[in-house]
C-alpha atoms as a PDB file:
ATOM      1  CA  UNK A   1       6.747  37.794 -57.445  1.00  0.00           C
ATOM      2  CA  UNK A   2       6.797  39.678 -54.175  1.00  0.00           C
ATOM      3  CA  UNK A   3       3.224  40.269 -52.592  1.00  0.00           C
ATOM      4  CA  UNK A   4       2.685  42.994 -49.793  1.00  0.00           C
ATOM      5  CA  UNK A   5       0.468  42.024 -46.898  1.00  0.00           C
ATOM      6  CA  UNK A   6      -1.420  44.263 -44.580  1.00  0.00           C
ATOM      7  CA  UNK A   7      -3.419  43.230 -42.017  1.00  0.00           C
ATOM      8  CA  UNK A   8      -5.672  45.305 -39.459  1.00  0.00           C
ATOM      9  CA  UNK A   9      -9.130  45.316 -37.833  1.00  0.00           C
ATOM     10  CA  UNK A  10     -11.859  47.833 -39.216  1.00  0.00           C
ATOM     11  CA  UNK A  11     -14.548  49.879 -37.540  1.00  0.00           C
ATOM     12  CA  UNK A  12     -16.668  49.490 -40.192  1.00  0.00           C
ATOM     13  CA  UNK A  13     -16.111  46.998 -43.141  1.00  0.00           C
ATOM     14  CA  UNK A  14     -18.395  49.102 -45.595  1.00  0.00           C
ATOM     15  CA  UNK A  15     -16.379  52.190 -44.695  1.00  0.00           C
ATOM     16  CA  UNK A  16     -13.412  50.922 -44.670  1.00  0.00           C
ATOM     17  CA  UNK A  17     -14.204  49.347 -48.532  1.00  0.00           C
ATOM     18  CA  UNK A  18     -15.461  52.793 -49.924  1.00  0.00           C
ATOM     19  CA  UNK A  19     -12.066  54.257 -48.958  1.00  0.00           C
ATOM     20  CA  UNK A  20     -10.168  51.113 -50.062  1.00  0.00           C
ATOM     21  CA  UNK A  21     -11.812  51.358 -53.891  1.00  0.00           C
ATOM     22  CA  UNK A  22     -11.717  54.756 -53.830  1.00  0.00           C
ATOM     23  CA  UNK A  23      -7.461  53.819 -54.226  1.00  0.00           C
ATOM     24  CA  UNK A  24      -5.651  56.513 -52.534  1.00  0.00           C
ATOM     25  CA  UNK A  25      -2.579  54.642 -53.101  1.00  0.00           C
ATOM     26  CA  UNK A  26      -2.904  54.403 -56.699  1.00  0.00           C
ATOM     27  CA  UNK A  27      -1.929  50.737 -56.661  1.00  0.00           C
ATOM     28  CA  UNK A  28      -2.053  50.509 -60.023  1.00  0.00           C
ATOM     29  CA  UNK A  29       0.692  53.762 -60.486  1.00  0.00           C
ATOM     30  CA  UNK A  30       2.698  51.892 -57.628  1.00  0.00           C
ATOM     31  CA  UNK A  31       2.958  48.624 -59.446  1.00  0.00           C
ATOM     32  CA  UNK A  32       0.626  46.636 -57.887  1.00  0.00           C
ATOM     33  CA  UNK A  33      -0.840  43.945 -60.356  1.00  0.00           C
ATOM     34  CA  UNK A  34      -3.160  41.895 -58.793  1.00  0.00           C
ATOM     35  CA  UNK A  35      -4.489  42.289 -55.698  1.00  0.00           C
ATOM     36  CA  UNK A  36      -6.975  40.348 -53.059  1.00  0.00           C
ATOM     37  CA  UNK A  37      -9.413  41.132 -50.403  1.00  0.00           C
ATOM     38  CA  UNK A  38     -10.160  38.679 -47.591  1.00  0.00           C
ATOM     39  CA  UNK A  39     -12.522  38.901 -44.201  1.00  0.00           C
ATOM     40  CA  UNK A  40     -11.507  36.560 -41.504  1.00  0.00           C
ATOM     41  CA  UNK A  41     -14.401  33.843 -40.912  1.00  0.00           C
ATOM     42  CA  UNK A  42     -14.212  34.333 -37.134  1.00  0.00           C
ATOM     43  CA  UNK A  43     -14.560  37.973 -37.153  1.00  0.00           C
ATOM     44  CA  UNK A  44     -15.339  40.136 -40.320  1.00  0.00           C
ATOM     45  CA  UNK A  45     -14.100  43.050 -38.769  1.00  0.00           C
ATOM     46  CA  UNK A  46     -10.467  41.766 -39.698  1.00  0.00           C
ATOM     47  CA  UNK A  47      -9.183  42.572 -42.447  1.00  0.00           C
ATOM     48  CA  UNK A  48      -6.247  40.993 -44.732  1.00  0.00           C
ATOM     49  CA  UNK A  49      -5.209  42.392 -48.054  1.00  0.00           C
ATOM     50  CA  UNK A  50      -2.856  40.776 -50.421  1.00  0.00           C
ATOM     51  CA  UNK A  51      -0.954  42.579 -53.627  1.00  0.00           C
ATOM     52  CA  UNK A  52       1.320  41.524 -55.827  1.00  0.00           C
ATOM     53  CA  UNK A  53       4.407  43.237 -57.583  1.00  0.00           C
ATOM     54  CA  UNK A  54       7.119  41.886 -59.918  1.00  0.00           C
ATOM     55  CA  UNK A  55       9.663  43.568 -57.727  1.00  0.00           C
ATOM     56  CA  UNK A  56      10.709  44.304 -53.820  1.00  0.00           C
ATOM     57  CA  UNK A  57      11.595  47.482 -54.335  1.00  0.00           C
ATOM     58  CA  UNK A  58       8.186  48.332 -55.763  1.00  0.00           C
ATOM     59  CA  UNK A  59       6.679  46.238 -53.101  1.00  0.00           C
ATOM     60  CA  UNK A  60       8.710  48.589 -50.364  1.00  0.00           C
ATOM     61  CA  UNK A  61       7.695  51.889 -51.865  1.00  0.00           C
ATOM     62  CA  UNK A  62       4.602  50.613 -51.335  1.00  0.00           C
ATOM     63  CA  UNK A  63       4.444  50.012 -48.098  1.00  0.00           C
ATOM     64  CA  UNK A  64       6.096  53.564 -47.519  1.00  0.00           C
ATOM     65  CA  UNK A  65       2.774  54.877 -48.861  1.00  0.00           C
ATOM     66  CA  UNK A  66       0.472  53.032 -46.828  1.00  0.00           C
ATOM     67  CA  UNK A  67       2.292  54.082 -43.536  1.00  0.00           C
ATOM     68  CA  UNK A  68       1.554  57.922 -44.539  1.00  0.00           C
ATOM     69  CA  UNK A  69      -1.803  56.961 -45.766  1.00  0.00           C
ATOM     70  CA  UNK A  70      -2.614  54.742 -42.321  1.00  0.00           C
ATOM     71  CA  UNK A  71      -1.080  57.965 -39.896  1.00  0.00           C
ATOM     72  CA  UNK A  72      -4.083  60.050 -41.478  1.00  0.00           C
ATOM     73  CA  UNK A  73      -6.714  57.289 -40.338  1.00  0.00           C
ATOM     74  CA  UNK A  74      -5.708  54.717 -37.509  1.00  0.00           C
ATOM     75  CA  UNK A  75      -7.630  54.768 -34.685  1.00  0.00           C
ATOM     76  CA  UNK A  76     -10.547  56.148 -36.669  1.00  0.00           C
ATOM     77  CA  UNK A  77     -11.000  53.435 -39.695  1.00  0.00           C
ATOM     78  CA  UNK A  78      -8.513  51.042 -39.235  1.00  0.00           C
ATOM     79  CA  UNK A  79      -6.258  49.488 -35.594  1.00  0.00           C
ATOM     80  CA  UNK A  80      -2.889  48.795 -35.713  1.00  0.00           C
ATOM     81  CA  UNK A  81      -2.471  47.980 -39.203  1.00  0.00           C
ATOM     82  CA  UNK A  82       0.526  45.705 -40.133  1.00  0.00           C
ATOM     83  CA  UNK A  83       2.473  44.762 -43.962  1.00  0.00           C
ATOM     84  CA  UNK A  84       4.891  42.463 -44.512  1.00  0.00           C
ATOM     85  CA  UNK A  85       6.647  41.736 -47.850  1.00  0.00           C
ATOM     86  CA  UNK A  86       6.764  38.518 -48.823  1.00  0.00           C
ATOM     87  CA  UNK A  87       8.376  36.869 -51.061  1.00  0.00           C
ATOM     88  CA  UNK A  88       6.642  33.376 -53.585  1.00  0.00           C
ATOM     89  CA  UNK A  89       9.327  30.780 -53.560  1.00  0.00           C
ATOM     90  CA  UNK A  90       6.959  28.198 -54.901  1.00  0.00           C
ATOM     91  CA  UNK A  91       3.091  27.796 -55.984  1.00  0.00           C
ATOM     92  CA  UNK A  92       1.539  24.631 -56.970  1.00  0.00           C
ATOM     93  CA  UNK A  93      -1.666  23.557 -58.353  1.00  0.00           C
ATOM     94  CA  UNK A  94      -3.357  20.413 -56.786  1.00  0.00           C
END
């Protein structure tokens, strides 16, 4: 499993969720098959966002799409957003 994940501050939290549910990526066209949503404790203005794909190059595409999507709205919605693709090499239950 590969998971893609993006990171950046928002102005505006409830904003920022409207546009994120209203899916302009259509994560579920791109492969995406689970995703999560998290707000840093320290400052809810932070935002990290995890989804998973079965494969890297799906996982790549993706982030291709966010980078056009994020030109359209940094400095306005979102700061400096940043993905990374990452790769599970193990997951345990405790």
């Amino acid at each position: 499993m590969y998971t893609v994940r993006i990171e950046h501050p928002v102005a505006d939290f409830a904003r920022w969720k409207q546009v994120f549910d209203g899916d302009r990526a259509h994560r579920g066209r791109s492969g995406v098959r689970r995703y999560r949503v998290y707000r840093a404790v320290d400052d809810p203005r932070f935002v990290t966002v995890d989804l998973d794909f079965d494969g890297s190059a799906q996982a790549e595409a993706f982030v291709a799409t966010m980078r056009g999507l994020w030109s359209k709205v940094e400095g306005s919605l979102i700061e400096g957003p940043r993905a990374r693709i990452l790769e599970a090499v193990e997951e345990r239950d405790l």
